[in-house]
PDB file of N, CA and C in Angstrom:
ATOM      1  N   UNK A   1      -0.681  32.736   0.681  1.00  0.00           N
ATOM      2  CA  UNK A   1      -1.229  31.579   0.005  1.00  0.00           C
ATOM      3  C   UNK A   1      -1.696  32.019  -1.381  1.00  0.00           C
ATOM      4  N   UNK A   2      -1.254  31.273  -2.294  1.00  0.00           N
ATOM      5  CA  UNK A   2      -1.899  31.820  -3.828  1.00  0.00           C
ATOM      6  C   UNK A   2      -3.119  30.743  -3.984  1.00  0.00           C
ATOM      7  N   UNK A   3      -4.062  31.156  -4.977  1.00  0.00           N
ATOM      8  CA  UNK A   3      -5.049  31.119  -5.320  1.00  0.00           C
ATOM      9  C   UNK A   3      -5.667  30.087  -6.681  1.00  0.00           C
ATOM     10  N   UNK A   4      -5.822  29.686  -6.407  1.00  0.00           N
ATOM     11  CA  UNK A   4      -5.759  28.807  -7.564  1.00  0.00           C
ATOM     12  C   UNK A   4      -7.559  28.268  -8.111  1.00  0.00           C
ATOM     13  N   UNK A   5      -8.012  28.898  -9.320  1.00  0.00           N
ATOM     14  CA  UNK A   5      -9.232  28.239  -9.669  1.00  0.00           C
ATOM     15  C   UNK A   5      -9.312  27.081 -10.461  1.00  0.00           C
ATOM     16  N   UNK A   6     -10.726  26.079  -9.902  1.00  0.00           N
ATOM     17  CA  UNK A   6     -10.966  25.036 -10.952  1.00  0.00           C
ATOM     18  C   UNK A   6     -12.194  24.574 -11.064  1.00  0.00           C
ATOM     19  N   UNK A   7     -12.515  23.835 -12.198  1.00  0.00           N
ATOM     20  CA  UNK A   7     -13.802  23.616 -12.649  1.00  0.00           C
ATOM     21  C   UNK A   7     -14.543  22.705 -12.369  1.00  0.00           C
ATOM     22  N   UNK A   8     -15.455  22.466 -12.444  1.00  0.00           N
ATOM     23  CA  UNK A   8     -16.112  21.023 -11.742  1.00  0.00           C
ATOM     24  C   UNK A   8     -17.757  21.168 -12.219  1.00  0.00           C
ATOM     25  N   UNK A   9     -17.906  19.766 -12.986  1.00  0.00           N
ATOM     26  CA  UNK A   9     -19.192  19.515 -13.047  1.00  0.00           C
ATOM     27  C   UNK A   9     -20.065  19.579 -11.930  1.00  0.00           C
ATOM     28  N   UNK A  10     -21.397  20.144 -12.327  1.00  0.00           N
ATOM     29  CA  UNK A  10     -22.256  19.824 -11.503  1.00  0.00           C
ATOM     30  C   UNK A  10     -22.197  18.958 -10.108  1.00  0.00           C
ATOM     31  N   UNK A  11     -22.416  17.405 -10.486  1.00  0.00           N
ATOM     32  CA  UNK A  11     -22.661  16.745  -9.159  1.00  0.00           C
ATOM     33  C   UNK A  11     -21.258  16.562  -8.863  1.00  0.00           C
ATOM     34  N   UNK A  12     -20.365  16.858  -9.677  1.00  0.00           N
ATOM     35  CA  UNK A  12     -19.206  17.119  -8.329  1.00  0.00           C
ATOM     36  C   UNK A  12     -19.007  17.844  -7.298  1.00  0.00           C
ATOM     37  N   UNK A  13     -19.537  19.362  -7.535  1.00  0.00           N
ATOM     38  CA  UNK A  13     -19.863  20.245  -7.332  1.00  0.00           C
ATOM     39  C   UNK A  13     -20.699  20.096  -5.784  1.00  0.00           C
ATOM     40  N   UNK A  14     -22.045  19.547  -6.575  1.00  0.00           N
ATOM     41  CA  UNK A  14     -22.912  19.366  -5.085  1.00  0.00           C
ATOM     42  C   UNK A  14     -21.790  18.165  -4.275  1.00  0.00           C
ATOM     43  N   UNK A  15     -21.660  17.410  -4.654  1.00  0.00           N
ATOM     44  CA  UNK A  15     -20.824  16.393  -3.753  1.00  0.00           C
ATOM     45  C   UNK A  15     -19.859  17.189  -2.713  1.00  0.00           C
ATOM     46  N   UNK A  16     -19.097  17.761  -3.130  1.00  0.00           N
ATOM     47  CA  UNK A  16     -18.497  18.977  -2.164  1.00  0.00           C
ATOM     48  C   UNK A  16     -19.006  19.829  -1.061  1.00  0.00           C
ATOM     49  N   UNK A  17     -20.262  19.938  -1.806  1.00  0.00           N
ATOM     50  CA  UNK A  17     -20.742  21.169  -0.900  1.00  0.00           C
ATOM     51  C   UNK A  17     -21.418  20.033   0.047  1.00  0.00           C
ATOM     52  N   UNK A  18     -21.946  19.204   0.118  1.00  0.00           N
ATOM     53  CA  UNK A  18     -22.569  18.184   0.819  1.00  0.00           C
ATOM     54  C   UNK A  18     -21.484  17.745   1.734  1.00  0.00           C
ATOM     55  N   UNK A  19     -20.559  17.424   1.363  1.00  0.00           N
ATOM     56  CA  UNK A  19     -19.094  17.169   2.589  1.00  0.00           C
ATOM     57  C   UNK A  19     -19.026  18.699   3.577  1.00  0.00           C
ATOM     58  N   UNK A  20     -19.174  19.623   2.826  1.00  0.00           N
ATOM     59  CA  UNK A  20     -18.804  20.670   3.540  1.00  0.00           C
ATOM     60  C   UNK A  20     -20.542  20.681   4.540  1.00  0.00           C
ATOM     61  N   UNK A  21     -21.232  20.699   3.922  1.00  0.00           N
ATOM     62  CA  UNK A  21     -22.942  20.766   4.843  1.00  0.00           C
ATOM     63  C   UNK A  21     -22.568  19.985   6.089  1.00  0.00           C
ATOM     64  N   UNK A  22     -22.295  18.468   5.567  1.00  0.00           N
ATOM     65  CA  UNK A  22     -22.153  17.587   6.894  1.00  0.00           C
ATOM     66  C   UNK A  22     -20.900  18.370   7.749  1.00  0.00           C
ATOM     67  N   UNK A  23     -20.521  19.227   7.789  1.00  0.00           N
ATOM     68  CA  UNK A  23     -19.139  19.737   9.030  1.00  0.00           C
ATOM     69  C   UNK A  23     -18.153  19.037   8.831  1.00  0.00           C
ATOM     70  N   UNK A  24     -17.570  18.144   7.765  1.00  0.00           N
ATOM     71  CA  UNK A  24     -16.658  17.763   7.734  1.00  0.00           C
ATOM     72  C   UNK A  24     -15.527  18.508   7.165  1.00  0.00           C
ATOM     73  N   UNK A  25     -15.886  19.483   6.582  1.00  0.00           N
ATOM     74  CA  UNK A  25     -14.429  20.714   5.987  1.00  0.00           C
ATOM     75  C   UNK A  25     -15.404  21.909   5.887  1.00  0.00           C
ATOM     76  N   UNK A  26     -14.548  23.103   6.187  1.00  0.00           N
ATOM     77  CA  UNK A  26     -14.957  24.642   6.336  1.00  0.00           C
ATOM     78  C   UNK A  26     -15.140  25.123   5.036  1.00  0.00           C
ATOM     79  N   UNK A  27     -14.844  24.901   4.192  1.00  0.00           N
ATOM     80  CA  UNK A  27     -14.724  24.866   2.615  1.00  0.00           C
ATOM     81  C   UNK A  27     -14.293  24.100   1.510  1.00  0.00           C
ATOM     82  N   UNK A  28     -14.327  24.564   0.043  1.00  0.00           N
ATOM     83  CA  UNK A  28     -14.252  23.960  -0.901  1.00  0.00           C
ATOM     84  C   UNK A  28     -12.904  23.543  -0.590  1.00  0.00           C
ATOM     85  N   UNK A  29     -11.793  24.985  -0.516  1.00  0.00           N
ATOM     86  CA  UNK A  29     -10.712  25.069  -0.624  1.00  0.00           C
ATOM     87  C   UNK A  29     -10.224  23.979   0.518  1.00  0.00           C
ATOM     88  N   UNK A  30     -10.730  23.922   1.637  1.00  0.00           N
ATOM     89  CA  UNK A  30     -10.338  23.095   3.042  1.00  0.00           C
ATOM     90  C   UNK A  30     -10.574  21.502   2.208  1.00  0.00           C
ATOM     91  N   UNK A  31     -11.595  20.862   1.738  1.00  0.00           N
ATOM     92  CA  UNK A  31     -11.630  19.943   1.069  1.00  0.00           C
ATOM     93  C   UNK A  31     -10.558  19.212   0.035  1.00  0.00           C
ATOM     94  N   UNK A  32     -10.341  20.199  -0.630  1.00  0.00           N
ATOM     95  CA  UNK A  32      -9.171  20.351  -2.011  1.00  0.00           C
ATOM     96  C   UNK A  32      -7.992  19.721  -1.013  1.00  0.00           C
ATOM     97  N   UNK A  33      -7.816  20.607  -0.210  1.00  0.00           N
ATOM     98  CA  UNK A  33      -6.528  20.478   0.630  1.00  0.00           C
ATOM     99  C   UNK A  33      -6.206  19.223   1.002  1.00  0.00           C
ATOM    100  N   UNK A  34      -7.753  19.014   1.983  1.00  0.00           N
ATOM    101  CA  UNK A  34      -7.220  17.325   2.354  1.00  0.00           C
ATOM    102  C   UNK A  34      -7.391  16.589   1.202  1.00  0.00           C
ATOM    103  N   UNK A  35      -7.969  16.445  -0.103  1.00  0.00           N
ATOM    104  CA  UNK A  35      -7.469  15.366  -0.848  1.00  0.00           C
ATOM    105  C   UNK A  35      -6.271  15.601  -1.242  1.00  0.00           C
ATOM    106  N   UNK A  36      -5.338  16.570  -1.662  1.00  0.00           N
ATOM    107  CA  UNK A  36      -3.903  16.899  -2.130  1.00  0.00           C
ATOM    108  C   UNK A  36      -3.123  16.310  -0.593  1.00  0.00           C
ATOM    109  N   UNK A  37      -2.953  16.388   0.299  1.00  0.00           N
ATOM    110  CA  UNK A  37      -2.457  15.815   1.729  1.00  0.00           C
ATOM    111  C   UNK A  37      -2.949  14.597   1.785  1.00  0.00           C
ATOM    112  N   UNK A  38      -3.581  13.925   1.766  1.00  0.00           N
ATOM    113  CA  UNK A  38      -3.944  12.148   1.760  1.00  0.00           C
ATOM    114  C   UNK A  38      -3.293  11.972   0.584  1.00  0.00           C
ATOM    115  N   UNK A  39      -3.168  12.457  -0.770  1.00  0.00           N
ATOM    116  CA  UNK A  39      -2.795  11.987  -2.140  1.00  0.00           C
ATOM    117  C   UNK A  39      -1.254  11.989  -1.725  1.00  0.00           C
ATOM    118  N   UNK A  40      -1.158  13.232  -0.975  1.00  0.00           N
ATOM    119  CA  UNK A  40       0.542  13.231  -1.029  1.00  0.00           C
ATOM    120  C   UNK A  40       1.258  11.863  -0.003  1.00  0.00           C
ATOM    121  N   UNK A  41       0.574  12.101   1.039  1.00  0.00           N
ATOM    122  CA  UNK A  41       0.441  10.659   2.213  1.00  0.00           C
ATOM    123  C   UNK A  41       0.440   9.315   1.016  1.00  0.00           C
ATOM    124  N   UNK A  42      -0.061   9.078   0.572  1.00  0.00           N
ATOM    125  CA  UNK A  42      -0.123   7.785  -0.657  1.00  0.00           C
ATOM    126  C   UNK A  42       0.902   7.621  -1.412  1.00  0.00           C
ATOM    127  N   UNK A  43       1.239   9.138  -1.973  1.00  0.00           N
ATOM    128  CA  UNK A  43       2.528   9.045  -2.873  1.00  0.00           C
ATOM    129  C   UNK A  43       3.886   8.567  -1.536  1.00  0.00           C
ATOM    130  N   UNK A  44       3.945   9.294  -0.804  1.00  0.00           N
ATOM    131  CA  UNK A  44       4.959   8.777   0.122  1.00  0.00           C
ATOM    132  C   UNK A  44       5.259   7.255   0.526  1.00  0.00           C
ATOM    133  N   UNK A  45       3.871   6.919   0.877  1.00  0.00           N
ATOM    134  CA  UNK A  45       3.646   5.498   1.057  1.00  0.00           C
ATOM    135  C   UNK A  45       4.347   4.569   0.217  1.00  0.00           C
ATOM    136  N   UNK A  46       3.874   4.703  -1.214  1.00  0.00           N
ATOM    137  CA  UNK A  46       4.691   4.109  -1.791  1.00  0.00           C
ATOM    138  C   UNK A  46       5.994   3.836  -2.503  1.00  0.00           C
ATOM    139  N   UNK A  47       6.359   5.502  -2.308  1.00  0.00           N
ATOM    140  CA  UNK A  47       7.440   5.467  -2.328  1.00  0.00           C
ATOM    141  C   UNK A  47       8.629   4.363  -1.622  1.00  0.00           C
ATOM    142  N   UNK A  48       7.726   4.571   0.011  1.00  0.00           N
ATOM    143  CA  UNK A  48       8.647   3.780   1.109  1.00  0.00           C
ATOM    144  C   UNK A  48       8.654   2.322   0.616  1.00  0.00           C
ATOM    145  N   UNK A  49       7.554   2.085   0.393  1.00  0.00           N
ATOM    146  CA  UNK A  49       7.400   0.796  -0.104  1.00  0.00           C
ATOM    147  C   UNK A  49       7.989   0.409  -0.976  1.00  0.00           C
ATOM    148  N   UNK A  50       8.093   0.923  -2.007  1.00  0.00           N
ATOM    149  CA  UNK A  50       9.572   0.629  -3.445  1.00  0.00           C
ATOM    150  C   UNK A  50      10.615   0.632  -2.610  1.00  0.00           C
ATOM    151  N   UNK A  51      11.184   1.430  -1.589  1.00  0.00           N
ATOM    152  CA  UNK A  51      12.470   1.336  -0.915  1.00  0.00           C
ATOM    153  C   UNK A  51      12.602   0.224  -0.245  1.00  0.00           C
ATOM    154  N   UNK A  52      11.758  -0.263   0.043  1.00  0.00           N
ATOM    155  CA  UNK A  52      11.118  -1.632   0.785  1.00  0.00           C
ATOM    156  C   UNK A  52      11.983  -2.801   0.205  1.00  0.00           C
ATOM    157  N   UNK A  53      10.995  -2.518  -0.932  1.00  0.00           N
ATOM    158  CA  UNK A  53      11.374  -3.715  -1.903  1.00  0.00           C
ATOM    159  C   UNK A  53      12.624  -3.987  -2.562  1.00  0.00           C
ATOM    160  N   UNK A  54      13.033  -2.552  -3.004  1.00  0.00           N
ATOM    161  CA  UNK A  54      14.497  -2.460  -3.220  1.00  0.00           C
ATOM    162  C   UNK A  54      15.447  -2.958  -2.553  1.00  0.00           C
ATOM    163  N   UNK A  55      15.361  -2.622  -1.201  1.00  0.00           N
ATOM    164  CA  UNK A  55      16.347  -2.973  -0.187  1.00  0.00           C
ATOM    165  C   UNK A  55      16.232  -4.615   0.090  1.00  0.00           C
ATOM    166  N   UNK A  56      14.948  -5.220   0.074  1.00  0.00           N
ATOM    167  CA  UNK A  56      14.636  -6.947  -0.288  1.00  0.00           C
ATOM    168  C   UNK A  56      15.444  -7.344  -1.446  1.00  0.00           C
ATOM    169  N   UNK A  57      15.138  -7.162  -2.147  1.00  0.00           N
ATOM    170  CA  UNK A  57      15.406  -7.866  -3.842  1.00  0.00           C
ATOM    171  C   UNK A  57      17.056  -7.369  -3.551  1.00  0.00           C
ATOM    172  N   UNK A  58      17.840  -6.478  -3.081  1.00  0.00           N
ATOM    173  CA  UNK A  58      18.964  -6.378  -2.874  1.00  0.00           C
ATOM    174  C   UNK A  58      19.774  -7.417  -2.075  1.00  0.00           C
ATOM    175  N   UNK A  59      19.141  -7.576  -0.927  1.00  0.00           N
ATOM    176  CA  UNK A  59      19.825  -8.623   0.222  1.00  0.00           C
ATOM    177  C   UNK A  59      19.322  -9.797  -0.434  1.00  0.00           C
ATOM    178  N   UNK A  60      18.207 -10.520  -1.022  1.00  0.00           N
ATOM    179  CA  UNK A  60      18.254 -11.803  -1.635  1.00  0.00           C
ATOM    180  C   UNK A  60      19.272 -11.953  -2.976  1.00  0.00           C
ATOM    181  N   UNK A  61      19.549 -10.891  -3.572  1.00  0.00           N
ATOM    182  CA  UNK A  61      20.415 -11.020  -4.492  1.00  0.00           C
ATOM    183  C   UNK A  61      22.304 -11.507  -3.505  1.00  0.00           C
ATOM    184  N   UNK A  62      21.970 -10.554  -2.718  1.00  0.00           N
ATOM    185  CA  UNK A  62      23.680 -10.436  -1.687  1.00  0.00           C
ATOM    186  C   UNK A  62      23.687 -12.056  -1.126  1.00  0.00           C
ATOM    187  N   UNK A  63      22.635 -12.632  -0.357  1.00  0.00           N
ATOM    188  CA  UNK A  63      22.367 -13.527  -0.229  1.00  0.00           C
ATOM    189  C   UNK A  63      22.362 -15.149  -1.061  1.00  0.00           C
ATOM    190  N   UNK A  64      22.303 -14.743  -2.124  1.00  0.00           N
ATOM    191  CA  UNK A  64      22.115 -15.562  -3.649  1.00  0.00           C
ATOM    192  C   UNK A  64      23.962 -15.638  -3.576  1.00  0.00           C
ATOM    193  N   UNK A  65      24.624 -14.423  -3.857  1.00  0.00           N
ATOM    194  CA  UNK A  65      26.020 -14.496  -4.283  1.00  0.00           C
ATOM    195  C   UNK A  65      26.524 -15.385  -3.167  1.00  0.00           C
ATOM    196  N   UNK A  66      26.056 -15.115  -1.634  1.00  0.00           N
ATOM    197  CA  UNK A  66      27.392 -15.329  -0.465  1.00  0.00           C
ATOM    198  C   UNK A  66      26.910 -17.232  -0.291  1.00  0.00           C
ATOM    199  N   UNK A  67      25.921 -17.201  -1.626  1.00  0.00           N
ATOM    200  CA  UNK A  67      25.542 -19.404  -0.978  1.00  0.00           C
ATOM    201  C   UNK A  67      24.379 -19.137  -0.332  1.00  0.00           C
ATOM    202  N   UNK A  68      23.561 -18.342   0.198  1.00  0.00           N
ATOM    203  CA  UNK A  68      22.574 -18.397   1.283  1.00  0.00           C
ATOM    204  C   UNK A  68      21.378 -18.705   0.937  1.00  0.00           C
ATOM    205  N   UNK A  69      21.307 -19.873   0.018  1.00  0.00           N
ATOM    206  CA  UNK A  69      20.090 -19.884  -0.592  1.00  0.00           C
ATOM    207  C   UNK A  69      19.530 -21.683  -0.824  1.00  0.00           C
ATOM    208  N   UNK A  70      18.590 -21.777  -0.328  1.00  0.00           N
ATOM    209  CA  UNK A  70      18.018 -23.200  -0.811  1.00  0.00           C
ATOM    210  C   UNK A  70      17.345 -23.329  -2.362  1.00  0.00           C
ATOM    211  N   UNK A  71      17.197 -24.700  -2.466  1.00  0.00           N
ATOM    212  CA  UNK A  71      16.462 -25.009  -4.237  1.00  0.00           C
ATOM    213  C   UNK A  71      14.968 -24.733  -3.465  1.00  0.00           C
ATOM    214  N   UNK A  72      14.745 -24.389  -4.359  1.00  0.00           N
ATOM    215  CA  UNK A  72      12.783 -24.215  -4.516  1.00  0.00           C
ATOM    216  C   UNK A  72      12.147 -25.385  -4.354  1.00  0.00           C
ATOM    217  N   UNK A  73      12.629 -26.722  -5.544  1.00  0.00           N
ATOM    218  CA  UNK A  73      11.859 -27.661  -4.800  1.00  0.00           C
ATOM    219  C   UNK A  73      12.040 -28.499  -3.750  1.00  0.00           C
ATOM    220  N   UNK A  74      13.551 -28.069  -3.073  1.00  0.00           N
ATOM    221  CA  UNK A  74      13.483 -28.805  -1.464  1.00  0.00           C
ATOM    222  C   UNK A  74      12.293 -28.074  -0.672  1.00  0.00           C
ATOM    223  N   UNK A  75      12.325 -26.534  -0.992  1.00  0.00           N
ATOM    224  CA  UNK A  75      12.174 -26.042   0.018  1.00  0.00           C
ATOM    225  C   UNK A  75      10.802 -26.285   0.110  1.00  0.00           C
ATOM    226  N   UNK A  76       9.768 -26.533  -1.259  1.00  0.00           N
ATOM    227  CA  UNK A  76       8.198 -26.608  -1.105  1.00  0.00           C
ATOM    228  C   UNK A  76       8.301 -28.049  -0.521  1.00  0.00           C
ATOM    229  N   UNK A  77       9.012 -28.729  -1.215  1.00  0.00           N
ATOM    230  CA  UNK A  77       8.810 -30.512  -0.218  1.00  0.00           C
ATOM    231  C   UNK A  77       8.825 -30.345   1.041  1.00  0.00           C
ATOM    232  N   UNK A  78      10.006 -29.382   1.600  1.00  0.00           N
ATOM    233  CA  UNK A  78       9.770 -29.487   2.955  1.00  0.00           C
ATOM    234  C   UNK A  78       8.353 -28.597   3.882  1.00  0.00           C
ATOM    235  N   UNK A  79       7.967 -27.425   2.837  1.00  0.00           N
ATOM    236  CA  UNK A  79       7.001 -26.937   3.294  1.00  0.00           C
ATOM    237  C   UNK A  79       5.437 -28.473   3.286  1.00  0.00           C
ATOM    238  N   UNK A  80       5.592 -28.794   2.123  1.00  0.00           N
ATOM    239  CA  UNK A  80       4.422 -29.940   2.101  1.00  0.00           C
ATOM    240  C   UNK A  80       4.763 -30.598   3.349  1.00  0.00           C
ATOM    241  N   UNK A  81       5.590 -31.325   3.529  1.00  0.00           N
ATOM    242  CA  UNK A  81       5.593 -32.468   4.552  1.00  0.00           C
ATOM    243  C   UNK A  81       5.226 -32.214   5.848  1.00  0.00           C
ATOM    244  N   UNK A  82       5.538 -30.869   6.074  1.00  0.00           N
ATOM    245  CA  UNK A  82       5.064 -29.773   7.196  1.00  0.00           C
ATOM    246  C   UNK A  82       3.869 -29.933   7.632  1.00  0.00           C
ATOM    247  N   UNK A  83       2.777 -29.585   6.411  1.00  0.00           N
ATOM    248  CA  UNK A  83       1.719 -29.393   6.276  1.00  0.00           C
ATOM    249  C   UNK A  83       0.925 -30.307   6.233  1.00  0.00           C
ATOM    250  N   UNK A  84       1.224 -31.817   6.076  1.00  0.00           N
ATOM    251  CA  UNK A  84       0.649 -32.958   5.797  1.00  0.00           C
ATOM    252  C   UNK A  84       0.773 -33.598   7.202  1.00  0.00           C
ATOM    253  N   UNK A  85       1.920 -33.161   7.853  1.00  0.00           N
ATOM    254  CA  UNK A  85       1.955 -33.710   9.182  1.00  0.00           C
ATOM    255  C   UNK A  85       1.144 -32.946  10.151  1.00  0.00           C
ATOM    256  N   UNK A  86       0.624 -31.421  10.266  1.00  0.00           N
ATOM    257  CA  UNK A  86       0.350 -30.696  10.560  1.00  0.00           C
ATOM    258  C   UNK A  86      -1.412 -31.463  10.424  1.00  0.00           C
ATOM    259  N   UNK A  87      -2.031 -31.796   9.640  1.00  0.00           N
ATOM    260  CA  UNK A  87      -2.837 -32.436   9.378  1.00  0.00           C
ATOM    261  C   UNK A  87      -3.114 -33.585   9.570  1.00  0.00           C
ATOM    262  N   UNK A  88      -2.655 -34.390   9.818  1.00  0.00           N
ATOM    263  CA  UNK A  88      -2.261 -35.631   9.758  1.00  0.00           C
ATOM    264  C   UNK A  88      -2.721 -35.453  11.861  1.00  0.00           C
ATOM    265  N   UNK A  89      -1.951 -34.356  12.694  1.00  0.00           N
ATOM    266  CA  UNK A  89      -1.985 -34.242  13.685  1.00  0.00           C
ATOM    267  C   UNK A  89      -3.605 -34.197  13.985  1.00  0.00           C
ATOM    268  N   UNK A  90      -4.097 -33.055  13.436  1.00  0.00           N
ATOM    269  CA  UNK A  90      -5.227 -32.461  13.584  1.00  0.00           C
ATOM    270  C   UNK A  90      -6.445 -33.523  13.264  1.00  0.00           C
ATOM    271  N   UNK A  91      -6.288 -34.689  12.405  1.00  0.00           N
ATOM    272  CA  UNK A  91      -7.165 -35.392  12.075  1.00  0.00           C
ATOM    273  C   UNK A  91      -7.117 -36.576  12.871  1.00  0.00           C
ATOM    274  N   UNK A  92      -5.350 -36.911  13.370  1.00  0.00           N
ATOM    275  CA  UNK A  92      -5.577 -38.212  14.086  1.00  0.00           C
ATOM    276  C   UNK A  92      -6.288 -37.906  15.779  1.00  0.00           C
TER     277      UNK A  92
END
């Protein structure tokens, strides 16, 4: 394992050592670690998530070409009328 130093103000400093007091990490270095491993966990995350989206915005585009697509304002009219009847239930 190589070694790596870094600097840190004061109450950052105590803030650390206070995580480490409460037993939650064996050291500075054990600390460091898990924020670089949760940070990396996050970066992944969203990575997947752009692939996510990519792969969406792809099939609505494929979808768009093959006809598979309604107008916007049928589709909110039909969402309203939904919703008005839906209400309409609940109140009568």
């Amino acid at each position: 394992m190589v070694s790596m130093n870094i600097s840190l103000p004061d109450p950052m400093r105590a803030f650390v050592q206070r995580r480490i007091d409460a037993g939650g990490y064996a050291s500075a270095s054990d600390y460091v670690r898990d924020l670089i491993r949760r940070d990396q966990a996050e970066d992944a995350d969203v990575d997947a998530w752009l692939q996510a989206l990519d792969q969406s915005i792809e099939q609505g585009l494929a979808d768009a070409d093959a006809g598979r697509v309604r107008d916007l304002d049928a589709v909110c009219d039909d969402l309203i009328a939904m919703l008005e009847q839906g209400t309409g239930k609940e109140a009568g």
